[in-house]
N, C-alpha and C. Protein backbone atom coordinates (compact mmCIF):
# COMPACT_ATOMS: atom_id res chain seq x y z
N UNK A 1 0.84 -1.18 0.00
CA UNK A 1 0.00 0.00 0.00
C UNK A 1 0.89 1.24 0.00
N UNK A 2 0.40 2.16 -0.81
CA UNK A 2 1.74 3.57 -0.91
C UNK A 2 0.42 4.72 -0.03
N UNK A 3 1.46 4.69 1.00
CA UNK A 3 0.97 6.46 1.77
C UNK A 3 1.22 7.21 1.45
N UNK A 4 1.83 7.67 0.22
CA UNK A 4 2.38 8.60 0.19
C UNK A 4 1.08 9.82 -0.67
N UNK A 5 0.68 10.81 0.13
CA UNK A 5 -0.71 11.51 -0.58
C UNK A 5 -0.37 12.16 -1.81
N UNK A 6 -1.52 11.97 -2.99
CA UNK A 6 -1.25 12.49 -4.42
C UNK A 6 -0.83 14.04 -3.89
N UNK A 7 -0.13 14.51 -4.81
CA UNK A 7 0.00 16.03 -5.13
C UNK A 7 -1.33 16.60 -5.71
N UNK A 8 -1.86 18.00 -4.99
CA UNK A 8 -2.47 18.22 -6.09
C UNK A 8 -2.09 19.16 -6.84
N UNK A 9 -1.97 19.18 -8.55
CA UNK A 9 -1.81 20.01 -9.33
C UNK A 9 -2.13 21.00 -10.19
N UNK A 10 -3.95 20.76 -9.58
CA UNK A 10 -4.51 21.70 -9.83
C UNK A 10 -4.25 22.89 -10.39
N UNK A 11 -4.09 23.79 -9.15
CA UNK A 11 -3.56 25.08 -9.45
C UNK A 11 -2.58 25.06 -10.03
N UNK A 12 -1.47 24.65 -9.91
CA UNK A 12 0.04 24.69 -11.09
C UNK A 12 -0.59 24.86 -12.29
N UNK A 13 -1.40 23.58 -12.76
CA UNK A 13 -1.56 23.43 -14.43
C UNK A 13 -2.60 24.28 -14.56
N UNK A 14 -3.84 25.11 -13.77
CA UNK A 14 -4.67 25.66 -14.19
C UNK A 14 -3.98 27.11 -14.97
N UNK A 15 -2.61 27.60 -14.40
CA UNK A 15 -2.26 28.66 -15.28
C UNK A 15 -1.66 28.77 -16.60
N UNK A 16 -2.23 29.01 -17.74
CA UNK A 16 -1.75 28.76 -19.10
C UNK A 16 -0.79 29.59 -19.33
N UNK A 17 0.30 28.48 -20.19
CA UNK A 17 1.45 29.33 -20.55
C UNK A 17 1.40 30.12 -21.97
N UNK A 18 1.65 31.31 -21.52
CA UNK A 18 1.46 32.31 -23.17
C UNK A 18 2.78 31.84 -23.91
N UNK A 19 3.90 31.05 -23.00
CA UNK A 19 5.01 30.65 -24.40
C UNK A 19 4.61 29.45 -24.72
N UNK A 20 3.74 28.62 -24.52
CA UNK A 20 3.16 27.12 -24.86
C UNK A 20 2.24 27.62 -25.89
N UNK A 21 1.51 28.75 -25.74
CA UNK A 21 0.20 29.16 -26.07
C UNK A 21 0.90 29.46 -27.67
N UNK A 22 1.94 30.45 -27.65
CA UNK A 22 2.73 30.80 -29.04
C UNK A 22 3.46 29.86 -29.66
N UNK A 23 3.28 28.76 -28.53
CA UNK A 23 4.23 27.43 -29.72
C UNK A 23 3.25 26.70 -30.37
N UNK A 24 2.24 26.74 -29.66
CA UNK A 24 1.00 26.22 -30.75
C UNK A 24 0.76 26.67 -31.87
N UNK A 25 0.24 28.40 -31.94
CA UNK A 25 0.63 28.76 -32.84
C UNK A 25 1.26 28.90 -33.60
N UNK A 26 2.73 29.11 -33.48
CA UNK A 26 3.84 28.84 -34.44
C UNK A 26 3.65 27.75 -35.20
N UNK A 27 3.06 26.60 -34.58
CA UNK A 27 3.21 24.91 -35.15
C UNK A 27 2.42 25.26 -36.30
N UNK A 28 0.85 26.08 -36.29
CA UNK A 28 -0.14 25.87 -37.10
C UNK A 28 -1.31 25.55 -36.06
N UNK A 29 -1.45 25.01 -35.07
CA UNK A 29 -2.86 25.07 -34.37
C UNK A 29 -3.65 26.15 -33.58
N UNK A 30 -3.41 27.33 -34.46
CA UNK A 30 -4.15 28.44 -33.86
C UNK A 30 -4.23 29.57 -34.90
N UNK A 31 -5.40 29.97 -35.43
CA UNK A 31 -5.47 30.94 -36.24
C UNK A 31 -4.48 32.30 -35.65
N UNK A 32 -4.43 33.15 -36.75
CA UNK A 32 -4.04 33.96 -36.87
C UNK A 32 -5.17 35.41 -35.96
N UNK A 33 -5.86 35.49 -36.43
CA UNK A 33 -7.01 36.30 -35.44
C UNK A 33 -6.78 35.92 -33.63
N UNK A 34 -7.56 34.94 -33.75
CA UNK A 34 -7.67 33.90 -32.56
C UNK A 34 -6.72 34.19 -32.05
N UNK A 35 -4.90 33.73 -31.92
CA UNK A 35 -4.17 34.40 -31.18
C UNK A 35 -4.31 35.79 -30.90
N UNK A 36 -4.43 36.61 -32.13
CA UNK A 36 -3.94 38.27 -31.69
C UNK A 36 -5.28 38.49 -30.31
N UNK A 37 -6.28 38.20 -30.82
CA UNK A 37 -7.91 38.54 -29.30
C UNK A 37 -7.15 37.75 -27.91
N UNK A 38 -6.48 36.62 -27.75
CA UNK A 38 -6.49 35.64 -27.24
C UNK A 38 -4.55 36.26 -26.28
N UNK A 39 -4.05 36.82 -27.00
CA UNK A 39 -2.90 37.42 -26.80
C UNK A 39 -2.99 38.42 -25.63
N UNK A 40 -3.61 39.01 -26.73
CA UNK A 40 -4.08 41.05 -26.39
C UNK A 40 -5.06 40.87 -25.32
N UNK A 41 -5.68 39.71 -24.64
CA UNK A 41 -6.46 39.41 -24.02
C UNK A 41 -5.90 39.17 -22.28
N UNK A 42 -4.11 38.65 -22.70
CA UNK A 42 -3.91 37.61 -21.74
C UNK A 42 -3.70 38.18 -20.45
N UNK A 43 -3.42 37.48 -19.31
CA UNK A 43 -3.48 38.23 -18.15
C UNK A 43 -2.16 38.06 -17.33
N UNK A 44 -1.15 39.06 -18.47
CA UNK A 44 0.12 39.45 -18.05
C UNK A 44 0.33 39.36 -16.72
N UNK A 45 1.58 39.15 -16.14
CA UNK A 45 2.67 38.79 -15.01
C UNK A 45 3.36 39.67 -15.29
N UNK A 46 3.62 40.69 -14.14
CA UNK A 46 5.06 42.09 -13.61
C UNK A 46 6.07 40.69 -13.55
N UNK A 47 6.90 41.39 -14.57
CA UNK A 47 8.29 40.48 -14.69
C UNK A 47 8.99 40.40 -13.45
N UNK A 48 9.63 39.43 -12.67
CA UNK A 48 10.54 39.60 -11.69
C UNK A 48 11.43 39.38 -11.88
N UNK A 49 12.93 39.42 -11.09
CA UNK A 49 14.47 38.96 -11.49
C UNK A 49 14.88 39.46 -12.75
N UNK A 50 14.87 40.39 -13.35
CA UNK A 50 15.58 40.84 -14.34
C UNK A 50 17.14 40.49 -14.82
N UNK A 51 17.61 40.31 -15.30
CA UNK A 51 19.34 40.19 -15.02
C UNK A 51 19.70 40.53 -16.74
N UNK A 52 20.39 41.32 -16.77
CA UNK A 52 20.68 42.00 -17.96
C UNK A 52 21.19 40.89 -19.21
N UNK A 53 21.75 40.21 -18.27
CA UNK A 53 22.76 38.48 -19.03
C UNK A 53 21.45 37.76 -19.70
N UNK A 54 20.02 37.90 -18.45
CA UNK A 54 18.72 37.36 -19.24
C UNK A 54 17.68 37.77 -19.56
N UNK A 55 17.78 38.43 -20.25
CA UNK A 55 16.19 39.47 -20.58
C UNK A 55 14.93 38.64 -20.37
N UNK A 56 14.80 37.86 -20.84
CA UNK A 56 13.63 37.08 -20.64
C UNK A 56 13.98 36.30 -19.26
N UNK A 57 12.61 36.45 -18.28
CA UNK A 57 12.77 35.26 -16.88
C UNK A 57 12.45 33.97 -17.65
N UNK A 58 13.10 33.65 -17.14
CA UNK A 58 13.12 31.61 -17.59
C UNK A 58 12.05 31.21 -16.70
N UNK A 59 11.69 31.39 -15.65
CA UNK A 59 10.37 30.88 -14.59
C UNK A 59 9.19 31.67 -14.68
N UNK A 60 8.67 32.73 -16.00
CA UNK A 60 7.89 33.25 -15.97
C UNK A 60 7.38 33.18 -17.38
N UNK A 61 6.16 32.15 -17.44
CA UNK A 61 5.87 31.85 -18.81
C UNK A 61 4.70 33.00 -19.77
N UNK A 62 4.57 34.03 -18.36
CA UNK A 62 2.97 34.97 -19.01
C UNK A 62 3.54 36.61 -19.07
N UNK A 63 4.94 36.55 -19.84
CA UNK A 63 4.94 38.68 -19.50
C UNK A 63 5.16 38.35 -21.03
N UNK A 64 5.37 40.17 -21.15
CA UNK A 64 5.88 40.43 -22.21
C UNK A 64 6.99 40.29 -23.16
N UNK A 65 7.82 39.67 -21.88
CA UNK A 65 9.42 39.46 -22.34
C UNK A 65 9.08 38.57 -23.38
N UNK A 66 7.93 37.11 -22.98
CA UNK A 66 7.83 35.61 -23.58
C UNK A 66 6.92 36.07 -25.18
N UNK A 67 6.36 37.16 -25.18
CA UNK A 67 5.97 38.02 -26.68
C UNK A 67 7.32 38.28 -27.33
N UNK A 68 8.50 39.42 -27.29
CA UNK A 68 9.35 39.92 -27.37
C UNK A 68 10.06 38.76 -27.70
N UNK A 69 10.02 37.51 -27.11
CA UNK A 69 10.94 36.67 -27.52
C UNK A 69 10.40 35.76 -28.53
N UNK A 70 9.37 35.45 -28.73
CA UNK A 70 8.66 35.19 -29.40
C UNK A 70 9.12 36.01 -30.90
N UNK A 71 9.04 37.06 -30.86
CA UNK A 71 8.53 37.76 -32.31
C UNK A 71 10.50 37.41 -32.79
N UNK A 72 11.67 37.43 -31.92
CA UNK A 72 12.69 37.08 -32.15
C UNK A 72 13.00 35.91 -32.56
N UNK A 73 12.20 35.10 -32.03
CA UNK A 73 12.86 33.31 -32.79
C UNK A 73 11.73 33.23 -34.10
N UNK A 74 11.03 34.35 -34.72
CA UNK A 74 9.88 34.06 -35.61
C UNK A 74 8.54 33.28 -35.52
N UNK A 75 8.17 33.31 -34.43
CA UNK A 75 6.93 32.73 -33.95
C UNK A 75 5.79 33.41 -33.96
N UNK A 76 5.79 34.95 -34.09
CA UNK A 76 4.53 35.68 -34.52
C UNK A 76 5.21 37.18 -34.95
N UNK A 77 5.02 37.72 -36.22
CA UNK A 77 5.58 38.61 -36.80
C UNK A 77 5.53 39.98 -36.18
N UNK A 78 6.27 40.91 -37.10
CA UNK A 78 6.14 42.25 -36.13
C UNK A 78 4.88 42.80 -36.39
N UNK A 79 4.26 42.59 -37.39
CA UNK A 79 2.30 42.83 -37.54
C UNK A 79 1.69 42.45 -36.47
N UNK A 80 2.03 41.10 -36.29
CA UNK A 80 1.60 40.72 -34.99
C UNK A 80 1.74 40.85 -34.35
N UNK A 81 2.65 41.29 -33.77
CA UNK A 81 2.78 42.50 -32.29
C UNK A 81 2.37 43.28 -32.04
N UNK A 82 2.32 44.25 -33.38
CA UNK A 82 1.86 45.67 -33.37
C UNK A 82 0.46 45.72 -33.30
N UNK A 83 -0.12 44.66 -33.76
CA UNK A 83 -1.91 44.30 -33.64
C UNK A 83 -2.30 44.07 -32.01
N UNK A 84 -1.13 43.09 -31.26
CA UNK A 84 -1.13 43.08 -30.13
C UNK A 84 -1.22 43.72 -29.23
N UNK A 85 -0.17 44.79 -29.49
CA UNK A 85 -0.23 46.15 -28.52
C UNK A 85 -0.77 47.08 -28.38
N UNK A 86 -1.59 47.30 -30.05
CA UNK A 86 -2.65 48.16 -29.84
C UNK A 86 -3.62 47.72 -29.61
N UNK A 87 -4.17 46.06 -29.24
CA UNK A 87 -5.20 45.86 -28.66
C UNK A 87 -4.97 45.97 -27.17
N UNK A 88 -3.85 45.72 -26.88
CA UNK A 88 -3.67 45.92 -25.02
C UNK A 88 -3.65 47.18 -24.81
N UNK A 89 -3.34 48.37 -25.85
CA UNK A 89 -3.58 49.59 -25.60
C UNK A 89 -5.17 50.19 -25.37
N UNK A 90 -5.71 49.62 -26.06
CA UNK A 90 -7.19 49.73 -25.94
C UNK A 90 -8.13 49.21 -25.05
N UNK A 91 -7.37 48.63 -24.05
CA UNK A 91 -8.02 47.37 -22.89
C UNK A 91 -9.16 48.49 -22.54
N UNK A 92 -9.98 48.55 -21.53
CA UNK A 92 -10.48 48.70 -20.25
C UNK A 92 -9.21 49.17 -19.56
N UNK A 93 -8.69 48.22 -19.03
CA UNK A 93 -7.86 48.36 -17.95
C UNK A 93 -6.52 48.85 -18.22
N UNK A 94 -6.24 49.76 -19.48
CA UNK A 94 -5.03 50.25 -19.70
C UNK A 94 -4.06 49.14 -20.17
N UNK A 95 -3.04 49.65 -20.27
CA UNK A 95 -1.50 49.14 -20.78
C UNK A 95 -1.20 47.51 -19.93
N UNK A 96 -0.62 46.20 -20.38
CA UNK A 96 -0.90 45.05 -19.77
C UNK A 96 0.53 44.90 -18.14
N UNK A 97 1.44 46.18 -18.81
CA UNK A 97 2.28 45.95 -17.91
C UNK A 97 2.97 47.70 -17.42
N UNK A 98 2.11 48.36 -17.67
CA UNK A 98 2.87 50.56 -17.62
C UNK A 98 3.15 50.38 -18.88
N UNK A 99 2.57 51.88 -18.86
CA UNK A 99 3.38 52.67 -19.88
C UNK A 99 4.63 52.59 -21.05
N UNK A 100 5.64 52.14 -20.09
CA UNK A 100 7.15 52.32 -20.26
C UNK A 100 7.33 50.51 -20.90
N UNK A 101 6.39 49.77 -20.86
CA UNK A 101 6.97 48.22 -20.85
C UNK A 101 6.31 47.91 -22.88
N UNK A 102 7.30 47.23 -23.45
CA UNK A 102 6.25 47.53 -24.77
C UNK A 102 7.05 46.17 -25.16
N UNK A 103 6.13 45.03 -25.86
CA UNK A 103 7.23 43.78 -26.51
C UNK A 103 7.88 44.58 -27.43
């Protein structure tokens, strides 16, 4: 008999990763529209740990950096950014991360 109690993982896996989310797309399983609403939609993470050596956080799968890096390895074009940002410019709730933060 194993005592040992399941994990639950619930919460871990309930948060979707926007760089999983853009590798789908990249592959082909996600329209072109559909991402940009679905993007411009998402519910950005204030980057933490900065380190100049890593622009992008490696433990933070939902900011802007994981866009920005994105549009660098060719996974969604600079149209597609720019569609992006002016839909997060247009939120309700303002800009997804200040002013000053732009992929």
């Amino acid at each position: 008999m194993n005592d040992t109690p399941a994990q639950d993982t619930s919460a871990a896996d309930s948060t979707p990763s926007l760089r999983a989310y853009l590798g789908l797309y990249a592959a082909g399983f996600v329209e072109r529209e559909q991402m940009i609403a679905t993007v411009a939609g998402w519910p950005f993470e204030t980057e933490e740990g900065l380190d100049e050596g890593h622009p992008e956080p490696t433990h933070q799968d939902n900011t802007l950096s994981v866009l920005a890096a994105a549009r660098l390895l060719g996974q969604v074009t600079r149209e597609d950014v720019e569609e992006i940002q002016h839909r997060i410019d247009s939120r309700p709730d303002g800009r997804a991360d200040g002013p000053e933060r732009r992929p």
